[in-house]
PDB file of N, CA and C in Angstrom:
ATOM      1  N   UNK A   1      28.213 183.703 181.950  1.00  0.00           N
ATOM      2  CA  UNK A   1      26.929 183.211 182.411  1.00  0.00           C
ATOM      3  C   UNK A   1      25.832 184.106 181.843  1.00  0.00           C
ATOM      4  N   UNK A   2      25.115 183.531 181.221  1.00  0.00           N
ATOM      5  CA  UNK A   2      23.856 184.414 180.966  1.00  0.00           C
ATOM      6  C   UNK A   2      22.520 184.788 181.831  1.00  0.00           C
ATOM      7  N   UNK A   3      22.623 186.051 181.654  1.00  0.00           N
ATOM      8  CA  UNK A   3      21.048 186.727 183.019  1.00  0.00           C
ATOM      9  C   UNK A   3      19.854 185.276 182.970  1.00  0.00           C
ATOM     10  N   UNK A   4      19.505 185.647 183.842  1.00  0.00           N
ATOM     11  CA  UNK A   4      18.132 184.764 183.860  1.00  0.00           C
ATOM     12  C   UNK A   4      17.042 186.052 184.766  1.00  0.00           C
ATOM     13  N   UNK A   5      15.916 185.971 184.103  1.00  0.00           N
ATOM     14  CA  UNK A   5      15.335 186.645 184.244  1.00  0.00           C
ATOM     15  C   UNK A   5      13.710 186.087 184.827  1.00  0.00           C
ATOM     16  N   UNK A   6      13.511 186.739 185.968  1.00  0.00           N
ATOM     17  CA  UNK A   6      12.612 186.153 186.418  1.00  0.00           C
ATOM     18  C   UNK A   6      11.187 187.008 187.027  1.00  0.00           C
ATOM     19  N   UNK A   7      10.411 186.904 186.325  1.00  0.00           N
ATOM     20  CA  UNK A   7       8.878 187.721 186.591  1.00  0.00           C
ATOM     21  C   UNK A   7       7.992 187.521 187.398  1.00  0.00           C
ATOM     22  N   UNK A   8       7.506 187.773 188.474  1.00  0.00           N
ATOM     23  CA  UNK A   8       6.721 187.557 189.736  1.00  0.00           C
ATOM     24  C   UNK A   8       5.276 188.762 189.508  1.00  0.00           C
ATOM     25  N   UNK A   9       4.359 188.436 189.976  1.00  0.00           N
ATOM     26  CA  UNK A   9       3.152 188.745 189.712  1.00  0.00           C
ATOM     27  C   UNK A   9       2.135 188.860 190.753  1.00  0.00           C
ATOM     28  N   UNK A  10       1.091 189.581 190.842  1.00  0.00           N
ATOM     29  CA  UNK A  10       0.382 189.092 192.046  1.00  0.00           C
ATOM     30  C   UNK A  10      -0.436 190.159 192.360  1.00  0.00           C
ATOM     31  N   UNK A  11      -1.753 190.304 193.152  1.00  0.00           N
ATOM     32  CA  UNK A  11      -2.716 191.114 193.507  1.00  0.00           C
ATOM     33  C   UNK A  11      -1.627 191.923 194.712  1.00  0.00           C
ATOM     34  N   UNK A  12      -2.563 193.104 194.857  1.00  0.00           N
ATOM     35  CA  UNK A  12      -1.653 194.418 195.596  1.00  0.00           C
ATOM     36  C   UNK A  12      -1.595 193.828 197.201  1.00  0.00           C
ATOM     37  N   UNK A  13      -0.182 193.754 197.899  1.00  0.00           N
ATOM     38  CA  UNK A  13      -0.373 193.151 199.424  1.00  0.00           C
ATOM     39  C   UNK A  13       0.213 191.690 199.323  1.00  0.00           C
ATOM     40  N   UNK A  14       0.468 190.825 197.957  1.00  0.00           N
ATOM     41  CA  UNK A  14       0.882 189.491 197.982  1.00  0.00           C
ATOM     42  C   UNK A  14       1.691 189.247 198.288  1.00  0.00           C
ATOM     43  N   UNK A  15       2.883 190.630 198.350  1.00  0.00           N
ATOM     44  CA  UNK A  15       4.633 189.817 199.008  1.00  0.00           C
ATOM     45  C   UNK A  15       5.415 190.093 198.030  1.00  0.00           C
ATOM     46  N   UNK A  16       4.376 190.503 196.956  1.00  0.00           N
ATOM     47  CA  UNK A  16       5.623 190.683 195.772  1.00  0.00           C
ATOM     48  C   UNK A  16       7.015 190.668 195.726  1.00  0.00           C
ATOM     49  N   UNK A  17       7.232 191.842 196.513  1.00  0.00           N
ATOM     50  CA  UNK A  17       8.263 192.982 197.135  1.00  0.00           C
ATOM     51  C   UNK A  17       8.950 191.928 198.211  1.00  0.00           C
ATOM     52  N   UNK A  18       8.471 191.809 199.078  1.00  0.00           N
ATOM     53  CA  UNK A  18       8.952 191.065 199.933  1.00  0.00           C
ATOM     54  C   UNK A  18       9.632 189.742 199.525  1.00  0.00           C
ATOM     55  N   UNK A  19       9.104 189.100 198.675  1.00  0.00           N
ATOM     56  CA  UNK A  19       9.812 187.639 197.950  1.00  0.00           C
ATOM     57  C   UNK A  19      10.956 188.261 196.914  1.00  0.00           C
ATOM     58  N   UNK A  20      10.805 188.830 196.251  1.00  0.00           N
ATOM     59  CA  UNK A  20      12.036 189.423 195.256  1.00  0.00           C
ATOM     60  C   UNK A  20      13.080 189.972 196.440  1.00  0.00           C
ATOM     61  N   UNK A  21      13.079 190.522 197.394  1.00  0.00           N
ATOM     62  CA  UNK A  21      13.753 191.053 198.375  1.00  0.00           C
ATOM     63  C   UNK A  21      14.871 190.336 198.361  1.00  0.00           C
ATOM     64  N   UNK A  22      13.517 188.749 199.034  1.00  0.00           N
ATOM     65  CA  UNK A  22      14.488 187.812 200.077  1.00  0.00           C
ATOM     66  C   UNK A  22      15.191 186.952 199.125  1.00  0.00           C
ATOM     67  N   UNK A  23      14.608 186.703 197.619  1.00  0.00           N
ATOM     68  CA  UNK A  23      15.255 186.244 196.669  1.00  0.00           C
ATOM     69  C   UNK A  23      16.909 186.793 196.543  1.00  0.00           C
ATOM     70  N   UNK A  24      16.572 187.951 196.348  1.00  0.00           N
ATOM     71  CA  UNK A  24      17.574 188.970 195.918  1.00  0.00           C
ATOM     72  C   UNK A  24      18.898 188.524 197.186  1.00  0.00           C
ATOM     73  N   UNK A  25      18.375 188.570 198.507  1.00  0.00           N
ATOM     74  CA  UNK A  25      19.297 188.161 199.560  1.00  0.00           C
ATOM     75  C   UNK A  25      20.020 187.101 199.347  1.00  0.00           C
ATOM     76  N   UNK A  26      19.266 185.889 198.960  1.00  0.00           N
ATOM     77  CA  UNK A  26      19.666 184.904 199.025  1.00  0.00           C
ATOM     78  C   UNK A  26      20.806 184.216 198.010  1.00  0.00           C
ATOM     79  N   UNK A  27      20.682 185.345 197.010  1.00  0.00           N
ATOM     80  CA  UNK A  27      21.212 185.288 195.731  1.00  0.00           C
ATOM     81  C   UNK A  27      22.458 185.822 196.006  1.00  0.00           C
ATOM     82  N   UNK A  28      22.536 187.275 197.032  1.00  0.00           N
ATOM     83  CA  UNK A  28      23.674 187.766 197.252  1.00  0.00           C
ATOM     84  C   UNK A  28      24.593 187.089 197.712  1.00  0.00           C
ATOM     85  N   UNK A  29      24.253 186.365 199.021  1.00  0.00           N
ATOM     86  CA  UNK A  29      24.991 185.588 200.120  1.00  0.00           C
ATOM     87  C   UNK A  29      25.623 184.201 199.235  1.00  0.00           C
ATOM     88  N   UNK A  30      25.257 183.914 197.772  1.00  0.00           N
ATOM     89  CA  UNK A  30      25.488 182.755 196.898  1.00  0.00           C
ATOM     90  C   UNK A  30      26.352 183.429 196.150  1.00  0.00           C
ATOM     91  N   UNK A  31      26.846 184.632 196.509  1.00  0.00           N
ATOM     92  CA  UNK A  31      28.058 185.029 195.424  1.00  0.00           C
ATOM     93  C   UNK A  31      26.866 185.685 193.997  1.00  0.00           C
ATOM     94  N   UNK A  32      25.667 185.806 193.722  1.00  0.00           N
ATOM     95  CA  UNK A  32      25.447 186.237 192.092  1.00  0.00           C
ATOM     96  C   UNK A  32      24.966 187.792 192.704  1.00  0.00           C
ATOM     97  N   UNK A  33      24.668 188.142 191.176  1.00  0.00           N
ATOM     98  CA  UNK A  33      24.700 189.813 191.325  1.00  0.00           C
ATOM     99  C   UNK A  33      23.378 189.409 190.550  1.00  0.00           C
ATOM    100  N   UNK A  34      21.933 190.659 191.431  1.00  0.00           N
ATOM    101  CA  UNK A  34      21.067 190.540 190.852  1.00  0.00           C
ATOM    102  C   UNK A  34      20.047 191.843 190.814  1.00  0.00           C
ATOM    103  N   UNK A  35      19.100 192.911 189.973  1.00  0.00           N
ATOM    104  CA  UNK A  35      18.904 194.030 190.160  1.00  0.00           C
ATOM    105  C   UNK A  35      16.993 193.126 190.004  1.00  0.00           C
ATOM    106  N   UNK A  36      16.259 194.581 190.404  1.00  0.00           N
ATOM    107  CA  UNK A  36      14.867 194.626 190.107  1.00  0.00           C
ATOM    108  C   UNK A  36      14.435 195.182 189.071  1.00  0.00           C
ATOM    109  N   UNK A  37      13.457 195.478 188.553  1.00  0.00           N
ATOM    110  CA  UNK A  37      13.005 196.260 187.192  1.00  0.00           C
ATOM    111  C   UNK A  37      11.343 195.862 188.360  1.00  0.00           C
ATOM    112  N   UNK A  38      10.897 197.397 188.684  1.00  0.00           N
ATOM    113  CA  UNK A  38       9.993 197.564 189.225  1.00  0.00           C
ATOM    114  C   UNK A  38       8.729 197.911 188.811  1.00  0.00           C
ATOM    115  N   UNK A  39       7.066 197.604 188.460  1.00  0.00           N
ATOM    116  CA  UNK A  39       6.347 198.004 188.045  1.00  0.00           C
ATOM    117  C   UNK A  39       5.388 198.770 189.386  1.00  0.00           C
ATOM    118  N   UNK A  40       6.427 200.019 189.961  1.00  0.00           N
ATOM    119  CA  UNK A  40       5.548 200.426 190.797  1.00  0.00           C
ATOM    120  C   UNK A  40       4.297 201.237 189.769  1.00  0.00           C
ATOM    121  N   UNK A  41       2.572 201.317 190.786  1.00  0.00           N
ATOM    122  CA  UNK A  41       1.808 201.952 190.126  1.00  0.00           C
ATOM    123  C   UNK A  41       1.787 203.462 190.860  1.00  0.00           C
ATOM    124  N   UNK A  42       2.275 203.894 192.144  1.00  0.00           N
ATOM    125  CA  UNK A  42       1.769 204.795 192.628  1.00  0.00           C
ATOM    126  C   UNK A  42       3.138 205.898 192.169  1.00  0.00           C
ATOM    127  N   UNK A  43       2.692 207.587 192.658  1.00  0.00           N
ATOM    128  CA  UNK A  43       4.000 208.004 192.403  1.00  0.00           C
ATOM    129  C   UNK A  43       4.906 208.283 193.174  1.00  0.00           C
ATOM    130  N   UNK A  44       5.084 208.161 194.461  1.00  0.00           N
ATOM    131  CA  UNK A  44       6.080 207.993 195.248  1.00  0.00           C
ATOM    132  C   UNK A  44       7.231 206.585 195.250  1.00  0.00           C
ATOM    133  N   UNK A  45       6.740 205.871 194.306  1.00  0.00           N
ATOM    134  CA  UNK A  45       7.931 204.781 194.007  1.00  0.00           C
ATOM    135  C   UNK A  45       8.015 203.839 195.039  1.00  0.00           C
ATOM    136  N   UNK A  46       7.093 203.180 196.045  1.00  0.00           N
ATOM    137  CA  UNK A  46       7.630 202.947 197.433  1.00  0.00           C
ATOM    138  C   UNK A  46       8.010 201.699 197.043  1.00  0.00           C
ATOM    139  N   UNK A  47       8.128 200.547 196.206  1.00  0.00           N
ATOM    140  CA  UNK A  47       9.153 199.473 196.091  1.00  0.00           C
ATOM    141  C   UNK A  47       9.869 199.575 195.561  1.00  0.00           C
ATOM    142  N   UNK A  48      10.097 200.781 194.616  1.00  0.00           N
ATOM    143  CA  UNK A  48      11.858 201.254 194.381  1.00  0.00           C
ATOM    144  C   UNK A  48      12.826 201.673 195.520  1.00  0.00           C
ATOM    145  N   UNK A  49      12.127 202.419 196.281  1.00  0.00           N
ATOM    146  CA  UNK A  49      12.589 202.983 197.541  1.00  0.00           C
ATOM    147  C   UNK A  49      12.842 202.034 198.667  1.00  0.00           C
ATOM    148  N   UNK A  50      11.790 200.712 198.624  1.00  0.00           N
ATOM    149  CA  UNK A  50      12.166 199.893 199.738  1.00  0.00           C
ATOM    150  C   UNK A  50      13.664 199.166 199.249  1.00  0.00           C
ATOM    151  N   UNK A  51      13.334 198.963 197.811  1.00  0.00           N
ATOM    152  CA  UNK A  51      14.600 197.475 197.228  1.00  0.00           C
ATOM    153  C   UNK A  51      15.800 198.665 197.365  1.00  0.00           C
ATOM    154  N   UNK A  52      15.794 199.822 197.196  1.00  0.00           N
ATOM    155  CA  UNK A  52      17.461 200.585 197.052  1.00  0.00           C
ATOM    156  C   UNK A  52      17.696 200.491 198.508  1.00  0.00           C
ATOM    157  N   UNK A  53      16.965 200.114 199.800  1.00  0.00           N
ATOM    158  CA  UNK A  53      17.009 200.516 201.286  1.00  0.00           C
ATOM    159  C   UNK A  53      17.367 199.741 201.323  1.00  0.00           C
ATOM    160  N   UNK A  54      17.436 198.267 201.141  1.00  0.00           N
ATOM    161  CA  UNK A  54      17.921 196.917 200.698  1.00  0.00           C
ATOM    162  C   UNK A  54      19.284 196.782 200.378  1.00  0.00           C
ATOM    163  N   UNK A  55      19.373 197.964 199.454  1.00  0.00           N
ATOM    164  CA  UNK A  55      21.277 197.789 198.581  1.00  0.00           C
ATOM    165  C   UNK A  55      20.999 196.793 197.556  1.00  0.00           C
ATOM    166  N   UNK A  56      19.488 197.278 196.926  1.00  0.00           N
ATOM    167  CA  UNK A  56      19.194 196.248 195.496  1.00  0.00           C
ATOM    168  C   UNK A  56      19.765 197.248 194.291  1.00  0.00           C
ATOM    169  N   UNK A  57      20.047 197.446 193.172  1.00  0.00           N
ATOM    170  CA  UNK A  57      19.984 198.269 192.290  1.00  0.00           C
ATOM    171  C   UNK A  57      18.603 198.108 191.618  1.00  0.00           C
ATOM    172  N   UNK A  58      18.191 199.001 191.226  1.00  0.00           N
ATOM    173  CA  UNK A  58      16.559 198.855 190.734  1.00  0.00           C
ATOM    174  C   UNK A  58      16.475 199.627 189.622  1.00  0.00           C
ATOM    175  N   UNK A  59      15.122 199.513 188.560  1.00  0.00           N
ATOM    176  CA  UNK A  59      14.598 200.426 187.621  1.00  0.00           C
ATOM    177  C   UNK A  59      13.172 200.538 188.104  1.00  0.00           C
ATOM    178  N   UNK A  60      12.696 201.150 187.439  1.00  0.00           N
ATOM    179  CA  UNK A  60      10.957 201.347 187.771  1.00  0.00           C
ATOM    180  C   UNK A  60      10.830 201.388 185.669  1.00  0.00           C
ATOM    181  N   UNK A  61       9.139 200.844 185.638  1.00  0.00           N
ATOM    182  CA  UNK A  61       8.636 201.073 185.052  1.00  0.00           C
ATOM    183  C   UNK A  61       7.256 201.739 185.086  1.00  0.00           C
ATOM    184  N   UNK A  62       7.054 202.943 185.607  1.00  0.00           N
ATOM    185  CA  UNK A  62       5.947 203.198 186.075  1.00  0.00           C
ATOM    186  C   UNK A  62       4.909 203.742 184.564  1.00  0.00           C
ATOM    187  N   UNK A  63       3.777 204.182 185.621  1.00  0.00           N
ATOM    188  CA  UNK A  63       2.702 205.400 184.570  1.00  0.00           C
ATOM    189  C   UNK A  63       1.978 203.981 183.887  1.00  0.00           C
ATOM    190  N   UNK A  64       2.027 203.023 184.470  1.00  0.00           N
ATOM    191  CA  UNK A  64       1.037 201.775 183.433  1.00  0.00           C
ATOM    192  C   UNK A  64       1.389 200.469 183.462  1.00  0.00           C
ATOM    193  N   UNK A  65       1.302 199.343 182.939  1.00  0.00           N
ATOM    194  CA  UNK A  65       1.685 197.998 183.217  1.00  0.00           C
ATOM    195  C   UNK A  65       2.627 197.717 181.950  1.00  0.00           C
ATOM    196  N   UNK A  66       3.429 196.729 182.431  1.00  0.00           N
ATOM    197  CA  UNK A  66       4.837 196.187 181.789  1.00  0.00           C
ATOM    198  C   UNK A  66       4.565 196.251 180.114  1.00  0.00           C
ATOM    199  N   UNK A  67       3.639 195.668 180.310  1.00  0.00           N
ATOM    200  CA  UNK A  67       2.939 195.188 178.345  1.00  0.00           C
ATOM    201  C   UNK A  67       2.770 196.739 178.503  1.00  0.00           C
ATOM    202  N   UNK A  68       2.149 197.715 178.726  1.00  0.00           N
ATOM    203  CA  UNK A  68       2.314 199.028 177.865  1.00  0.00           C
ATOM    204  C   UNK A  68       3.655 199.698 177.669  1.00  0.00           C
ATOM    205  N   UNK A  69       4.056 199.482 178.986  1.00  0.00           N
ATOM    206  CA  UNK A  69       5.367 200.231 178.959  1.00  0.00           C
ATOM    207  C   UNK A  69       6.833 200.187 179.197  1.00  0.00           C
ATOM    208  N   UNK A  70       7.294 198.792 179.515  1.00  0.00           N
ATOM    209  CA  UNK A  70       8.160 198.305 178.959  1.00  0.00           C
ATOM    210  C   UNK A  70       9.202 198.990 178.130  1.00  0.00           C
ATOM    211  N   UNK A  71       9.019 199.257 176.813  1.00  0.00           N
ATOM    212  CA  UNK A  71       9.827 199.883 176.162  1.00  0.00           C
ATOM    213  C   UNK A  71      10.075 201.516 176.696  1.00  0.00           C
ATOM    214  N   UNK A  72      10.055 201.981 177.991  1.00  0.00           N
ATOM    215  CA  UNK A  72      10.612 202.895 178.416  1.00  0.00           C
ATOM    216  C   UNK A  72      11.238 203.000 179.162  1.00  0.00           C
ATOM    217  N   UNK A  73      11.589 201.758 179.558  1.00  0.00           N
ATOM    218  CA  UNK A  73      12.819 201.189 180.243  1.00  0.00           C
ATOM    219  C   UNK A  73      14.078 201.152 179.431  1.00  0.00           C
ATOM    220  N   UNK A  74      15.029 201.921 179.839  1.00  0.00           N
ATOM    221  CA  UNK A  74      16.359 201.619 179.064  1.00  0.00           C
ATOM    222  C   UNK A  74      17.668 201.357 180.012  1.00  0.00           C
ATOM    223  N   UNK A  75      18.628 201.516 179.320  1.00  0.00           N
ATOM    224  CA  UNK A  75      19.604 200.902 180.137  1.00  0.00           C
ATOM    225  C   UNK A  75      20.512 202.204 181.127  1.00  0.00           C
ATOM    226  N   UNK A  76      19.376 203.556 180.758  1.00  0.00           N
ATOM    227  CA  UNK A  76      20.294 204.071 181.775  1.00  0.00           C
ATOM    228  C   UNK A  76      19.341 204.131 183.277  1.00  0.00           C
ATOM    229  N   UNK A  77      17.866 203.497 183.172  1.00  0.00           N
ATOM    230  CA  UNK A  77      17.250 203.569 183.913  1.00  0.00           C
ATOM    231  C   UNK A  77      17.665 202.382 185.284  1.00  0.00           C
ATOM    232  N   UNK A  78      18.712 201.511 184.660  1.00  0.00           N
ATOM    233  CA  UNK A  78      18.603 200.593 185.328  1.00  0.00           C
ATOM    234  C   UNK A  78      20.181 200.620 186.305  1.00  0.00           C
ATOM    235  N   UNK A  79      20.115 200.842 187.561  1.00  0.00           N
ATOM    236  CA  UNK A  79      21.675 201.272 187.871  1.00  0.00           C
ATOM    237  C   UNK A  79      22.162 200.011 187.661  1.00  0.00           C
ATOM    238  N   UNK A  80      23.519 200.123 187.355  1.00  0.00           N
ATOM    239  CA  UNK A  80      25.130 198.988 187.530  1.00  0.00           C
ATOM    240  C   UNK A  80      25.030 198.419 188.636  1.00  0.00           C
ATOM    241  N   UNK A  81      24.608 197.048 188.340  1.00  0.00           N
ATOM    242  CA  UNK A  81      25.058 195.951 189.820  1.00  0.00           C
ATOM    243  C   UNK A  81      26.124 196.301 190.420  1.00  0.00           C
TER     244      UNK A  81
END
């Protein structure tokens, strides 16, 4: 089966976090395996920290937005489903 990859967006307070969550739940309880790739902006990480409290596997892309930084995401940033 190939990943499907899915990008959510939104002003600060929209649910972001909260909809990828319940996504993520809903996905579990359906049998698929699914991680986050996080664009937190602050530096305490707090939606990396909420989705691992979860039992999500996560990455962060922090220090700037996806289009800048992106490519500093690699594959050891991202834990094993």
């Amino acid at each position: 089966m190939r990943p499907t990859v899915v990008f959510v967006g939104g002003f600060l307070g929209a649910g972001k976090t909260t909809l990828i969550l319940a996504a993520a739940r809903e996905l579990k309880e359906r049998g698929m395996r699914c991680a986050a790739i996080l664009n937190d902006q602050s530096d305490a990480l707090v939606d990396t920290q909420l989705a691992e409290l979860h039992g999500m596997p996560s990455g962060e892309v922090t220090a700037g937005c996806f289009c800048c930084r992106l490519s500093d995401l690699d594959g050891r940033s991202l834990k094993r489903c």
